[in-house]
PDB file of N, CA and C in Angstrom:
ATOM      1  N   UNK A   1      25.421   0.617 -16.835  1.00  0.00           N
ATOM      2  CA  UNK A   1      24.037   0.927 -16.522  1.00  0.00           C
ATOM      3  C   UNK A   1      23.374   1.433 -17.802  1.00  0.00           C
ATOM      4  N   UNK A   2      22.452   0.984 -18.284  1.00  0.00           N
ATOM      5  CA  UNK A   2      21.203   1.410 -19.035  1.00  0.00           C
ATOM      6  C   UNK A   2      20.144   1.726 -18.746  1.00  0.00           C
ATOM      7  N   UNK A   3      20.149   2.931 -18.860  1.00  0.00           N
ATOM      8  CA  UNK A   3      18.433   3.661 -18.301  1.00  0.00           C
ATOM      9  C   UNK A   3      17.617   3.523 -19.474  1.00  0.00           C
ATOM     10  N   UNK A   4      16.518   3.261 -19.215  1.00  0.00           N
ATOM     11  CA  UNK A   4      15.148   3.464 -20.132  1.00  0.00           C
ATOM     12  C   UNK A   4      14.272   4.631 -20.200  1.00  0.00           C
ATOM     13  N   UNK A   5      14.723   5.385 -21.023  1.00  0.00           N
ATOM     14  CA  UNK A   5      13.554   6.826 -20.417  1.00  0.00           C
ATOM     15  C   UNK A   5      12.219   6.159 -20.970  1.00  0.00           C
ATOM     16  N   UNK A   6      11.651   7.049 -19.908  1.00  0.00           N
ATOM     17  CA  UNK A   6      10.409   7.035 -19.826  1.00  0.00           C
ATOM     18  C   UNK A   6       9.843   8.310 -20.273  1.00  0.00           C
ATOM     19  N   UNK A   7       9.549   9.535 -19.336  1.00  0.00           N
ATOM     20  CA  UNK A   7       8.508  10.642 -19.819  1.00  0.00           C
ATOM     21  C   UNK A   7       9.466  11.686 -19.497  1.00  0.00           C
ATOM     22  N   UNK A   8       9.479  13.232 -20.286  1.00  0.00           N
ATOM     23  CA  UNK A   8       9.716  14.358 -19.612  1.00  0.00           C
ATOM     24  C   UNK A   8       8.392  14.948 -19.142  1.00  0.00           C
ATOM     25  N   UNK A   9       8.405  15.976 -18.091  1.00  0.00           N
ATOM     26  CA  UNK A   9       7.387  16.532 -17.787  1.00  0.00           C
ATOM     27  C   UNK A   9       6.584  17.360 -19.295  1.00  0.00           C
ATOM     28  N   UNK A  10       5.432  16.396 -19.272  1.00  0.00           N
ATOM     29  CA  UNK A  10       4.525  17.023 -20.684  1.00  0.00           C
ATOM     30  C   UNK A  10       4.041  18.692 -20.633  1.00  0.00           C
ATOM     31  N   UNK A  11       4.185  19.245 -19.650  1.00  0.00           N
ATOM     32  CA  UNK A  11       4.173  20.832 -19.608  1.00  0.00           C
ATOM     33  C   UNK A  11       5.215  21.812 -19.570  1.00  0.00           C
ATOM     34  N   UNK A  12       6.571  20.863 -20.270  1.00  0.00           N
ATOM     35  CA  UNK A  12       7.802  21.882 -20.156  1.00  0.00           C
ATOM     36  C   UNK A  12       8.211  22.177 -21.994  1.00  0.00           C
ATOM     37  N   UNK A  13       9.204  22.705 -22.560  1.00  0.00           N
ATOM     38  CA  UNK A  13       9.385  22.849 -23.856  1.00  0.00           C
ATOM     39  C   UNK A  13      11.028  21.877 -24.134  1.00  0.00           C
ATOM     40  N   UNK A  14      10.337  20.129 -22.766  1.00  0.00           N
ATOM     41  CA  UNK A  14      11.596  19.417 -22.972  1.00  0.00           C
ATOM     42  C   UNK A  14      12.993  19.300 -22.882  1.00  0.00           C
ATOM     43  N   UNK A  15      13.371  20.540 -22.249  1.00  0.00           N
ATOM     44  CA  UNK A  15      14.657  21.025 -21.505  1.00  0.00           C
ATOM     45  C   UNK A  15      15.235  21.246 -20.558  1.00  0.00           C
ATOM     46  N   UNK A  16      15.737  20.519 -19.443  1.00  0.00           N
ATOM     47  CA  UNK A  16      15.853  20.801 -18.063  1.00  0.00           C
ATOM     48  C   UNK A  16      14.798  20.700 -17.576  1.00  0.00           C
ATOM     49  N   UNK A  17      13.931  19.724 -17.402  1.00  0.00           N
ATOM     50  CA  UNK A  17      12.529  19.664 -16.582  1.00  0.00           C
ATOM     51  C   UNK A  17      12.641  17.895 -16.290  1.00  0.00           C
ATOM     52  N   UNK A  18      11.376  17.843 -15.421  1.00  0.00           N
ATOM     53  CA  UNK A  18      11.446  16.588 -14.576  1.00  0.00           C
ATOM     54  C   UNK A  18      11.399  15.505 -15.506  1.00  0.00           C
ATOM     55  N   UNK A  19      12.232  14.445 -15.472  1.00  0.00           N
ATOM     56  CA  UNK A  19      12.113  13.484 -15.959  1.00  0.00           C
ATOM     57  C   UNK A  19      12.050  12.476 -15.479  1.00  0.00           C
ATOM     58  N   UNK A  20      11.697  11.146 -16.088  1.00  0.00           N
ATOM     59  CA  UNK A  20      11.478   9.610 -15.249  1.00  0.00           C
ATOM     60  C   UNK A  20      12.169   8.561 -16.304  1.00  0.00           C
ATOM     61  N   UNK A  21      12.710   7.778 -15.681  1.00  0.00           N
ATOM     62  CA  UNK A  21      13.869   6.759 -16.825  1.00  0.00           C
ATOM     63  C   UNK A  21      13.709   5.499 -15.274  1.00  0.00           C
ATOM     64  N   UNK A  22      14.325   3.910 -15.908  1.00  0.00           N
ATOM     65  CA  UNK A  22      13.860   2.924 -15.282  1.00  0.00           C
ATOM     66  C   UNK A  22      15.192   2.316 -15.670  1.00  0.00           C
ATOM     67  N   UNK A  23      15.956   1.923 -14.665  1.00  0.00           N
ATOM     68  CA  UNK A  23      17.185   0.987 -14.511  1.00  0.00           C
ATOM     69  C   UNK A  23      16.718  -0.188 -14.678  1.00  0.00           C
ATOM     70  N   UNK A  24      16.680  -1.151 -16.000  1.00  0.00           N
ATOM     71  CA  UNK A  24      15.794  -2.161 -15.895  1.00  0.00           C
ATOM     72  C   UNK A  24      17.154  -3.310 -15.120  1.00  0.00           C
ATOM     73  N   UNK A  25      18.360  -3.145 -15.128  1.00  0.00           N
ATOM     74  CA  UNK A  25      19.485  -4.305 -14.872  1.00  0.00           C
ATOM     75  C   UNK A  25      18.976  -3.764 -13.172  1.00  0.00           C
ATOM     76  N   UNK A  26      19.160  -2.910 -12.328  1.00  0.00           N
ATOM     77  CA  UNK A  26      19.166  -2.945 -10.643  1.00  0.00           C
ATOM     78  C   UNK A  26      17.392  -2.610 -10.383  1.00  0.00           C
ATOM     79  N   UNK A  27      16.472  -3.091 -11.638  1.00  0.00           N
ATOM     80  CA  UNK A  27      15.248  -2.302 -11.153  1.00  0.00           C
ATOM     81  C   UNK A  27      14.780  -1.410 -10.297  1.00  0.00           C
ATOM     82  N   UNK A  28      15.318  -0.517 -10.558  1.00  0.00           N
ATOM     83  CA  UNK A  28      15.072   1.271 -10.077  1.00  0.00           C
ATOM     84  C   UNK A  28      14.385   1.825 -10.625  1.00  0.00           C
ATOM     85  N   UNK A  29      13.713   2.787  -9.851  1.00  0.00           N
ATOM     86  CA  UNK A  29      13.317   3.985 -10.846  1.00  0.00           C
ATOM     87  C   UNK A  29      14.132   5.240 -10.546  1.00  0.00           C
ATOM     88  N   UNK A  30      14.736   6.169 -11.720  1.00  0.00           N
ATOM     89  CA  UNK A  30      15.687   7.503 -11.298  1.00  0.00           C
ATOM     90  C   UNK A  30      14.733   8.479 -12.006  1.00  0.00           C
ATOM     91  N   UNK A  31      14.458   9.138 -11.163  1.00  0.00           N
ATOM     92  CA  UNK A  31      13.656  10.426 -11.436  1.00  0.00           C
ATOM     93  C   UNK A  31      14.428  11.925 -11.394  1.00  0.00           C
ATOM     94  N   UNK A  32      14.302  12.712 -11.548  1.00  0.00           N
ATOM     95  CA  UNK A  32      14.920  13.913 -11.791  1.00  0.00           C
ATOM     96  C   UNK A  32      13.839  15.029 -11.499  1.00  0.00           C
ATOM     97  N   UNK A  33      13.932  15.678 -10.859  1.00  0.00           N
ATOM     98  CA  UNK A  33      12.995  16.979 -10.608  1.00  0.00           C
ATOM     99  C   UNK A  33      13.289  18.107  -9.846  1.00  0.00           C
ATOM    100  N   UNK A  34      12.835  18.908  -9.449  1.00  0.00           N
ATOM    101  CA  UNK A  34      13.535  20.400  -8.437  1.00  0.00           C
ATOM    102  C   UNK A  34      13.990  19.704  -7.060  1.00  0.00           C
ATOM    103  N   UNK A  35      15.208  20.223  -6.326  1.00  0.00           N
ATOM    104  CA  UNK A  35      15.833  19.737  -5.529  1.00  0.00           C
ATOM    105  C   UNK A  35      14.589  20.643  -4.739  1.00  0.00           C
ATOM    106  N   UNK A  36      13.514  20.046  -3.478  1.00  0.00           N
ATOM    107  CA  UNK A  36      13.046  20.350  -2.437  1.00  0.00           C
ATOM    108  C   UNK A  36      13.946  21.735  -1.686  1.00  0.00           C
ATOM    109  N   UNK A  37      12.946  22.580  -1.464  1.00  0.00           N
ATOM    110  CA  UNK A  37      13.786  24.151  -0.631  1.00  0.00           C
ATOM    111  C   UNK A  37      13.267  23.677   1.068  1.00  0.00           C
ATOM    112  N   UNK A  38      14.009  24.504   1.245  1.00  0.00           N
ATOM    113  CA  UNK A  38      14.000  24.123   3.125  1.00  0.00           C
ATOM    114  C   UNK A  38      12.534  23.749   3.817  1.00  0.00           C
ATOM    115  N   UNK A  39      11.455  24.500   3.367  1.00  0.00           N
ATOM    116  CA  UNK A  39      10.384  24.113   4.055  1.00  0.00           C
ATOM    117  C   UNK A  39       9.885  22.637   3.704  1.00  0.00           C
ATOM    118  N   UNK A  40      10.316  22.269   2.663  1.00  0.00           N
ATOM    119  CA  UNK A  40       9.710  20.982   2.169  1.00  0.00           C
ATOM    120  C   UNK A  40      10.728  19.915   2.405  1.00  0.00           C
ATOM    121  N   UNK A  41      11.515  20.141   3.060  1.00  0.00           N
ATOM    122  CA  UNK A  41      12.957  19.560   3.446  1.00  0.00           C
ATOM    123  C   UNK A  41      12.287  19.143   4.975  1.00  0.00           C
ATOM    124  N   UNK A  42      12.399  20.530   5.565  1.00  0.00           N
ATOM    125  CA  UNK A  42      11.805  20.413   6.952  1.00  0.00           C
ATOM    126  C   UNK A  42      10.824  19.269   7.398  1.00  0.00           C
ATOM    127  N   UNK A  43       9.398  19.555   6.466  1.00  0.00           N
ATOM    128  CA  UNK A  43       8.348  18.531   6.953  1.00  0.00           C
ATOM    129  C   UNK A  43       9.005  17.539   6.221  1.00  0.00           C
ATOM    130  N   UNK A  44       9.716  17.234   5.505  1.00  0.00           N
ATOM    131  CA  UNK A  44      10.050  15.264   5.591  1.00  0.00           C
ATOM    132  C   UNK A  44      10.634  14.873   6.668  1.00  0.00           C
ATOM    133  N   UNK A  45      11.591  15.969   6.964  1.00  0.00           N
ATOM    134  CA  UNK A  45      12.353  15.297   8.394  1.00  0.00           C
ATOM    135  C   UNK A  45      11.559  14.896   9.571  1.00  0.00           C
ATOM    136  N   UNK A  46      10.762  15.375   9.407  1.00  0.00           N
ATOM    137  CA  UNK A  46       9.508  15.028  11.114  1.00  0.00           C
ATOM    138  C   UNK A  46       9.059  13.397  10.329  1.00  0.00           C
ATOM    139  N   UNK A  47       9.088  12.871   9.293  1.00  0.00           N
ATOM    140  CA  UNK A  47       9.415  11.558   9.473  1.00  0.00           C
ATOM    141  C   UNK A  47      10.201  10.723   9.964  1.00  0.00           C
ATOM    142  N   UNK A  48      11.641  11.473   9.797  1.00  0.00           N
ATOM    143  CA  UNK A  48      12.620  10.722  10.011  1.00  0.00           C
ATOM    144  C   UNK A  48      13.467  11.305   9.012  1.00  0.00           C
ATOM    145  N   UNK A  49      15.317  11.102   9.380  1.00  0.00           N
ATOM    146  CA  UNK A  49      16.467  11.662   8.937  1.00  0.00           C
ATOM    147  C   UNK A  49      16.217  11.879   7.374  1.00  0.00           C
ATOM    148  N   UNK A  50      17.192  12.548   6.662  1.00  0.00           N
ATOM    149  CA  UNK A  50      17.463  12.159   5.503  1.00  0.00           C
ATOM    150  C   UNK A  50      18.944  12.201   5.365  1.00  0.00           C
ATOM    151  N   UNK A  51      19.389  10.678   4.720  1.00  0.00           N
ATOM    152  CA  UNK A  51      21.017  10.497   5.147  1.00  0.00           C
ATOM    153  C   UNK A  51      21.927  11.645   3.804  1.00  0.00           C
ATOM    154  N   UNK A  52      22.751  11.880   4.068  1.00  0.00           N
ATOM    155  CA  UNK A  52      23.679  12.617   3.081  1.00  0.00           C
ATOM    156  C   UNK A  52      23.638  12.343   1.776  1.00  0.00           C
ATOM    157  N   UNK A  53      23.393  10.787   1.316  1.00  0.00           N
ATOM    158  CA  UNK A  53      23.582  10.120   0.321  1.00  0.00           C
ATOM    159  C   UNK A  53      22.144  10.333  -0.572  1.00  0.00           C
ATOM    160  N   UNK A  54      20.939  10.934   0.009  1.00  0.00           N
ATOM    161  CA  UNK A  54      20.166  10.702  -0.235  1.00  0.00           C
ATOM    162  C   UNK A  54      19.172  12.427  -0.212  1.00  0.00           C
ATOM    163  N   UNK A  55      18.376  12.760  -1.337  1.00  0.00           N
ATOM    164  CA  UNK A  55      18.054  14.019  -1.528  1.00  0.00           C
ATOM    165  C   UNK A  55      16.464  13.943  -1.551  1.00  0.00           C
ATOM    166  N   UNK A  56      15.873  15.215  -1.453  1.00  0.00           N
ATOM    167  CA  UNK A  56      14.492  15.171  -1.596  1.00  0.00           C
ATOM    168  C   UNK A  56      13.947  16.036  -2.891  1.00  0.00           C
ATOM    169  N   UNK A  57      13.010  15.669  -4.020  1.00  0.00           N
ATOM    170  CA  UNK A  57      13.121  16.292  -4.943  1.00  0.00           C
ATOM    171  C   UNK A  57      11.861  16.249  -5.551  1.00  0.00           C
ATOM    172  N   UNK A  58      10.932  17.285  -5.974  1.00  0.00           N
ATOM    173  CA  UNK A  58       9.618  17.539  -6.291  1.00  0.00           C
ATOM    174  C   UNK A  58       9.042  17.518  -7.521  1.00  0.00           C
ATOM    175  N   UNK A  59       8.242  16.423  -7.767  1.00  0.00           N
ATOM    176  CA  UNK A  59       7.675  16.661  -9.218  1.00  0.00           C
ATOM    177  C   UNK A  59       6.061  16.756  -9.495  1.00  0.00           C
ATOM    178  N   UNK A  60       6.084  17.714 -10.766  1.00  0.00           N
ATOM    179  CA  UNK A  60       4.709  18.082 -10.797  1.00  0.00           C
ATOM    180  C   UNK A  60       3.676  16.723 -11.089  1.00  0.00           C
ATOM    181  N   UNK A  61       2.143  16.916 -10.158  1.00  0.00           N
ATOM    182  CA  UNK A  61       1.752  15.700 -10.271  1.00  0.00           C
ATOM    183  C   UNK A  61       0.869  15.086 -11.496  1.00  0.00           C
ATOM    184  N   UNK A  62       1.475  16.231 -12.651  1.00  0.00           N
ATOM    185  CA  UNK A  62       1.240  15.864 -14.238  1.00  0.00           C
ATOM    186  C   UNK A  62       1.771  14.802 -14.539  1.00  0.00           C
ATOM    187  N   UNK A  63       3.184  14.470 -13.845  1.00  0.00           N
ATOM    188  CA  UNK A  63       3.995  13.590 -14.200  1.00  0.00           C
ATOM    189  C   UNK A  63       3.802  12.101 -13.711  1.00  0.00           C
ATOM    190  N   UNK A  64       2.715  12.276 -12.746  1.00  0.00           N
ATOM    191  CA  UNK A  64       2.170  10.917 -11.954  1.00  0.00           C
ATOM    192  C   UNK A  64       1.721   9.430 -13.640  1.00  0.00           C
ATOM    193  N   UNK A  65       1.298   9.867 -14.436  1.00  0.00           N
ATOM    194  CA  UNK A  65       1.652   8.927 -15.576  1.00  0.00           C
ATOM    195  C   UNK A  65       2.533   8.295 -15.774  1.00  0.00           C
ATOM    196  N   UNK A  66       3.977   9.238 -15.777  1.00  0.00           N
ATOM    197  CA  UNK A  66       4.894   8.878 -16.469  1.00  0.00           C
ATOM    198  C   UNK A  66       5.802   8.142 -14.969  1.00  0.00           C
ATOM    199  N   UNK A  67       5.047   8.109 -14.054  1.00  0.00           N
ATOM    200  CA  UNK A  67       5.803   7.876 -12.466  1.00  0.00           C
ATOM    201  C   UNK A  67       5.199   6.416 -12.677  1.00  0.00           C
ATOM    202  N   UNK A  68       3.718   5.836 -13.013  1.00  0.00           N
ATOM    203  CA  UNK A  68       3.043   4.868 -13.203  1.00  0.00           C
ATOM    204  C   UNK A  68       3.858   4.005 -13.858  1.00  0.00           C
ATOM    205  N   UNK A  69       4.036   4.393 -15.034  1.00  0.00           N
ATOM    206  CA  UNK A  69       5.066   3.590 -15.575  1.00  0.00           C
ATOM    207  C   UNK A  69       5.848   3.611 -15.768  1.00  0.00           C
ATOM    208  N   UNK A  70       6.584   4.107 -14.874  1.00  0.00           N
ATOM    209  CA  UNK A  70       8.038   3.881 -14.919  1.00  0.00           C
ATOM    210  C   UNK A  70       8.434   2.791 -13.343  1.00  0.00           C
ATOM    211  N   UNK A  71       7.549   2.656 -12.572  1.00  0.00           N
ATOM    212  CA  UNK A  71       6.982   1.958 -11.025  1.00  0.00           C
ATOM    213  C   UNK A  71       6.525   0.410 -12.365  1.00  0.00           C
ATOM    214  N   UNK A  72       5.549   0.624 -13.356  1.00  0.00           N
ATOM    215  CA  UNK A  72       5.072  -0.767 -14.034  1.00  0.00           C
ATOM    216  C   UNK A  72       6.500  -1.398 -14.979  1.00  0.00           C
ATOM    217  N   UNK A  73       7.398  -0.719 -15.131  1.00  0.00           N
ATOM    218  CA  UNK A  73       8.564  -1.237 -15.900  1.00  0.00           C
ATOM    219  C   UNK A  73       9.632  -1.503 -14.614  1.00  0.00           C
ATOM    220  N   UNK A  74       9.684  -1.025 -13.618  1.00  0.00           N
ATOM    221  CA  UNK A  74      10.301  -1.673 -12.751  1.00  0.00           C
ATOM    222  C   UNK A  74      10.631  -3.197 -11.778  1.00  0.00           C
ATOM    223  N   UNK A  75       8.975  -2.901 -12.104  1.00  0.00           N
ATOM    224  CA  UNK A  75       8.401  -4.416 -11.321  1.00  0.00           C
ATOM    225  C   UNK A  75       7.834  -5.270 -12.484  1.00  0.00           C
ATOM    226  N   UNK A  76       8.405  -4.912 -13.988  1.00  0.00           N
ATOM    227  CA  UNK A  76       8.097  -6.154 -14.534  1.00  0.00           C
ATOM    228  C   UNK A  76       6.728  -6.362 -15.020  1.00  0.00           C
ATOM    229  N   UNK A  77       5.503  -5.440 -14.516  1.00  0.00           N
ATOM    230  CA  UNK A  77       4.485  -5.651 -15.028  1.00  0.00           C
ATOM    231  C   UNK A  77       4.331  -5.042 -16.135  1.00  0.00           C
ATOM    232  N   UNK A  78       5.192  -4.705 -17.052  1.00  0.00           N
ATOM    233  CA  UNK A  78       4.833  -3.205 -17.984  1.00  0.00           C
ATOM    234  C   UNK A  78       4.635  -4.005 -18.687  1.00  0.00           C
ATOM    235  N   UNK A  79       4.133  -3.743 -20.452  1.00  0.00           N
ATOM    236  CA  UNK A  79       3.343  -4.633 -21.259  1.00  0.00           C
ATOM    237  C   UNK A  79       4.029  -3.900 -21.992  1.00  0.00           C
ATOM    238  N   UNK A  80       5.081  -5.197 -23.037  1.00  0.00           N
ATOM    239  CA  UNK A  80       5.760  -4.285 -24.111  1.00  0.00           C
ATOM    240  C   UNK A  80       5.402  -4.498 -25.770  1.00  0.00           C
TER     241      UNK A  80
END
């Protein structure tokens, strides 16, 4: 697997903070951010389960740029 980073969160000092990177071989996007605390756990579940395999995790919506394109390098539209 080769990830492509993309952005760290532009309001941290680049250390342990949210990041966004793009699996271009299984086109994914893997994001990294604060593991969700119980209340924000809670209201996802009134959607529906969340399976074991699978986590809920919060990023600041500074990072919605670096979420843009890392969603435009997934699907191929990114302009290199």
């Amino acid at each position: 697997m080769s990830l492509r980073f993309i952005a760290k969160d532009p309001n941290t000092d680049g250390a342990n903070c949210p990041t966004a990177w793009v699996d271009e071989e299984k086109q994914e996007i893997v994001l990294q951010g604060w593991v969700a605390d119980e209340a924000t756990r809670a209201e996802c579940l009134k959607t529906g389960p969340i399976p074991d395999s699978e986590t809920v995790v919060r990023l600041p919506m500074r990072m919605a740029a670096a979420i843009r394109e890392a969603c435009d390098a997934a699907d191929g539209t990114a302009v290199r």
